[in-house]
Protein backbone atom coordinates (compact mmCIF):
# COMPACT_ATOMS: atom_id res chain seq x y z
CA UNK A 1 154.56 -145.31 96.63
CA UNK A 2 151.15 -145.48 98.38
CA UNK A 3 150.09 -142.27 99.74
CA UNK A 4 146.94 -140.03 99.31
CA UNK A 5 147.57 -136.95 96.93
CA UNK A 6 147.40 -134.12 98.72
CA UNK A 7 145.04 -131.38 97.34
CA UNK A 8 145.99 -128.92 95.13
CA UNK A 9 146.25 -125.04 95.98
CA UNK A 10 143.18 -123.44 94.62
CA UNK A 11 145.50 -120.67 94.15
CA UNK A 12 148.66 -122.36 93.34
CA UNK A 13 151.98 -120.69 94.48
CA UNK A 14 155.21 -121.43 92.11
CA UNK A 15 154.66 -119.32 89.08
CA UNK A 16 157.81 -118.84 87.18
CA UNK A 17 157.83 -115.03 85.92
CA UNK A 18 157.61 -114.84 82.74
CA UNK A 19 160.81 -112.41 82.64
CA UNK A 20 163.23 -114.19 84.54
CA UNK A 21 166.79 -114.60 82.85
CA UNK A 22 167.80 -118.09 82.05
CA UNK A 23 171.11 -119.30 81.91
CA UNK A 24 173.36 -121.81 80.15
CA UNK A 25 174.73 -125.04 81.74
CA UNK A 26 176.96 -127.64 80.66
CA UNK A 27 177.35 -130.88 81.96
CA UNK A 28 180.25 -133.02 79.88
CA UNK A 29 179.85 -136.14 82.08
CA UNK A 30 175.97 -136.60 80.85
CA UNK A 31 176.72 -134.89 76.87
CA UNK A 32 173.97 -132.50 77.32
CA UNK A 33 173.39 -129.01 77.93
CA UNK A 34 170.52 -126.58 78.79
CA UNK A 35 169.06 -123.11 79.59
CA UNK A 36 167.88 -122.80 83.59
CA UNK A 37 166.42 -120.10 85.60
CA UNK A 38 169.23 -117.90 86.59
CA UNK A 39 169.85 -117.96 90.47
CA UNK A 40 168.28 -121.67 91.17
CA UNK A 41 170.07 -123.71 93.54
CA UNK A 42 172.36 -126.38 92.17
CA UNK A 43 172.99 -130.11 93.02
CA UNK A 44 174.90 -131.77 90.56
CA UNK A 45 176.52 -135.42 90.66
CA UNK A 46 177.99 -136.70 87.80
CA UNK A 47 175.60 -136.75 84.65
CA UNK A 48 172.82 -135.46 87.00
CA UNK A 49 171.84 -132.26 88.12
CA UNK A 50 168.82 -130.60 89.92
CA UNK A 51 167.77 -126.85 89.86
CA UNK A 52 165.31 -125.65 92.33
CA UNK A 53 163.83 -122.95 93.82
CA UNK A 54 161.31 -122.20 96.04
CA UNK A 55 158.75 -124.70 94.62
CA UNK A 56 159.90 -125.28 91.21
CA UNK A 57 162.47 -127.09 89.44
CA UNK A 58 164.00 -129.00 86.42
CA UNK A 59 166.38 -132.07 86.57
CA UNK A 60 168.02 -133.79 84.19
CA UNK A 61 169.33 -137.70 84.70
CA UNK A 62 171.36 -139.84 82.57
CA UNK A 63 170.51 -143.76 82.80
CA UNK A 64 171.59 -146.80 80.49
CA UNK A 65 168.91 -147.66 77.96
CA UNK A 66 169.23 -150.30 75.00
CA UNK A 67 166.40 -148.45 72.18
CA UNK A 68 165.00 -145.26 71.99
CA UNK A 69 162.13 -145.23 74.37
CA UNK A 70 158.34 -145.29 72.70
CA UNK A 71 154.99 -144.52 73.98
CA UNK A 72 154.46 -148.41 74.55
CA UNK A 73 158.24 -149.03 76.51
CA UNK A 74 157.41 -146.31 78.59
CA UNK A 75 153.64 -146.84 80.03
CA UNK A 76 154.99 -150.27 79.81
CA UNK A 77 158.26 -149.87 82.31
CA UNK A 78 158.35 -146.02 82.92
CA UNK A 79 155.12 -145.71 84.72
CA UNK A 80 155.80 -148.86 87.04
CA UNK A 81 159.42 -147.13 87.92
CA UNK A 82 157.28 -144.14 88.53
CA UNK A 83 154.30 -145.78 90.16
CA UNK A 84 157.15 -147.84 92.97
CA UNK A 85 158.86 -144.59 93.71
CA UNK A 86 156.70 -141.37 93.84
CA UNK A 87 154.41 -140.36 96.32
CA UNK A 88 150.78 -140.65 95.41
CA UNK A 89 151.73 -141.17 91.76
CA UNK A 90 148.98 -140.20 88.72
CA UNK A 91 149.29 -140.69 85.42
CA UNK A 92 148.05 -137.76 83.15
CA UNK A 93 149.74 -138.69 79.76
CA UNK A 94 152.27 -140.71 77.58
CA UNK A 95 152.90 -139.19 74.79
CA UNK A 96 155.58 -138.74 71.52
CA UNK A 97 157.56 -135.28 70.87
CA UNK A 98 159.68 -133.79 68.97
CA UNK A 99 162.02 -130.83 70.09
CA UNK A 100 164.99 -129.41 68.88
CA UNK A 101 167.14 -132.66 70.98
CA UNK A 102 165.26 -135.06 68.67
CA UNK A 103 162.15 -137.32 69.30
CA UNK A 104 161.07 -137.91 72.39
CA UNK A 105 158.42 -139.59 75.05
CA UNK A 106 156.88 -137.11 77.54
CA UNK A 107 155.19 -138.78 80.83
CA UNK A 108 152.78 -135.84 82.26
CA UNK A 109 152.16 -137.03 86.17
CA UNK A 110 151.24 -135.50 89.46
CA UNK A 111 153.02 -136.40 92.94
CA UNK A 112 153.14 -135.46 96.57
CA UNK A 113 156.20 -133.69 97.11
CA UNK A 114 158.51 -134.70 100.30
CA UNK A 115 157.24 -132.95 103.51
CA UNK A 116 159.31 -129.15 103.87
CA UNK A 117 161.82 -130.29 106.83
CA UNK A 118 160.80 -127.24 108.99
CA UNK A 119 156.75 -127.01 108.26
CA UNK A 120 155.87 -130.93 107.16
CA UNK A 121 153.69 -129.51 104.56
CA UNK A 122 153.36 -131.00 100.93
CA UNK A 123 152.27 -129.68 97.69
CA UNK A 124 150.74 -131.19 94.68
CA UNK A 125 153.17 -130.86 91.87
CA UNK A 126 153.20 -131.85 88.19
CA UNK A 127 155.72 -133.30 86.48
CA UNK A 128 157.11 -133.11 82.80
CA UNK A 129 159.58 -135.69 81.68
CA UNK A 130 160.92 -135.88 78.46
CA UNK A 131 163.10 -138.92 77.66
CA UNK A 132 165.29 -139.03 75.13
CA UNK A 133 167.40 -141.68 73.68
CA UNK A 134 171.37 -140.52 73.09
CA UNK A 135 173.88 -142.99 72.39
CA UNK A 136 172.98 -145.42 74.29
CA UNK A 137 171.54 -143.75 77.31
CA UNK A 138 168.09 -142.06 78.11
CA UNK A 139 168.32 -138.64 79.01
CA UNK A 140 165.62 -137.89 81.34
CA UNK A 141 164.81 -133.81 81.88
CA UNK A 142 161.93 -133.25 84.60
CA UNK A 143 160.55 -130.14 84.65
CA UNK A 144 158.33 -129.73 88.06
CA UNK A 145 156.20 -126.93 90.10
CA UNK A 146 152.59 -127.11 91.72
CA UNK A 147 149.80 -128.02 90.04
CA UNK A 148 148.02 -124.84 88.16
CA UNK A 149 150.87 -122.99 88.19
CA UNK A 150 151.71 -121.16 85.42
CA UNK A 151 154.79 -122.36 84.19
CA UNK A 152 154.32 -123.18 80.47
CA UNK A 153 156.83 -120.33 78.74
CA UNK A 154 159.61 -121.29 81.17
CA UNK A 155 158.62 -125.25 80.44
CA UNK A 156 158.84 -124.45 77.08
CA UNK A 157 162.18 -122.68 76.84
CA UNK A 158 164.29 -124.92 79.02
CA UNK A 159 163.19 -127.78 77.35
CA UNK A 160 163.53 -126.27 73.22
CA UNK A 161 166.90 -125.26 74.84
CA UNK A 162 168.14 -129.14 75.44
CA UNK A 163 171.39 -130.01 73.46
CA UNK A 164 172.98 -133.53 73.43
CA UNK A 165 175.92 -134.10 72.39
């Protein structure tokens, strides 16, 4: 979507504390499961769900996909999707992983975030997602928060915690 990035905080809210409890959840519709910050709000339809709070969140999404996503399909087709429908969309990196779900491609990016319906202000986030290819499907887990903040241990253990089944 064309829009200017807004700038980042120089002192970025959104930190996730380091000792905040994380909790399991199950979805059976989407064959995955997952640790999550305990007390984020919930949105769930279907094989999707959302987790947020304050200025953080994680999401996973469960699309159709005919082979295992690579580093080439996904600057190839997954940075145009991204390009077409986030605000002030940057690519950072494409990259291959490997986590306890299997193999997977990570797209780093920074967007705009939609205007807060009571202020109109917008924050600079970046995104983590992680595809991974499960029978048939792509399982798609963003993990999301401001720009410089801190969020790397909580990154780290919802996404180690992914299970597909």
């Amino acid at each position: 979507m064309n829009q200017a990035p807004v700038p980042a905080e120089s002192n970025p809210p959104g930190d996730i504390p380091d000792n905040l409890a994380f909790v399991p959840y199950t979805n059976k519709a989407g064959g995955y499961r997952f640790t999550h910050p305990e007390g984020w709000a919930e949105i769930a339809h279907g094989a999707d769900v959302r987790f947020t709070d304050k200025l953080n969140g994680v999401s996973v999404s469960v699309v159709p996909g005919n082979q295992p996503p690579t580093v080439s399909s996904a600057r190839s087709s997954d940075v145009a999707r991204l390009r077409q429908t986030t605000p002030a969309f940057r690519l950072q990196q494409v990259s291959s992983v490997s986590l306890p779900a299997g193999r997977a491609v990570l797209i780093v990016f920074r967007r705009n975030t939609n205007p807060d319906p009571v202020t109109g202000r917008q924050y600079r986030d970046e995104v983590q997602e992680f595809e991974f290819w499960h029978h048939g499907e792509i399982v798609r887990l963003d993990l999301f928060g401001p720009v410089g903040a801190d969020n790397v241990d909580a990154y780290r253990t919802m996404s180690r915690s992914l299970s597909l089944s």
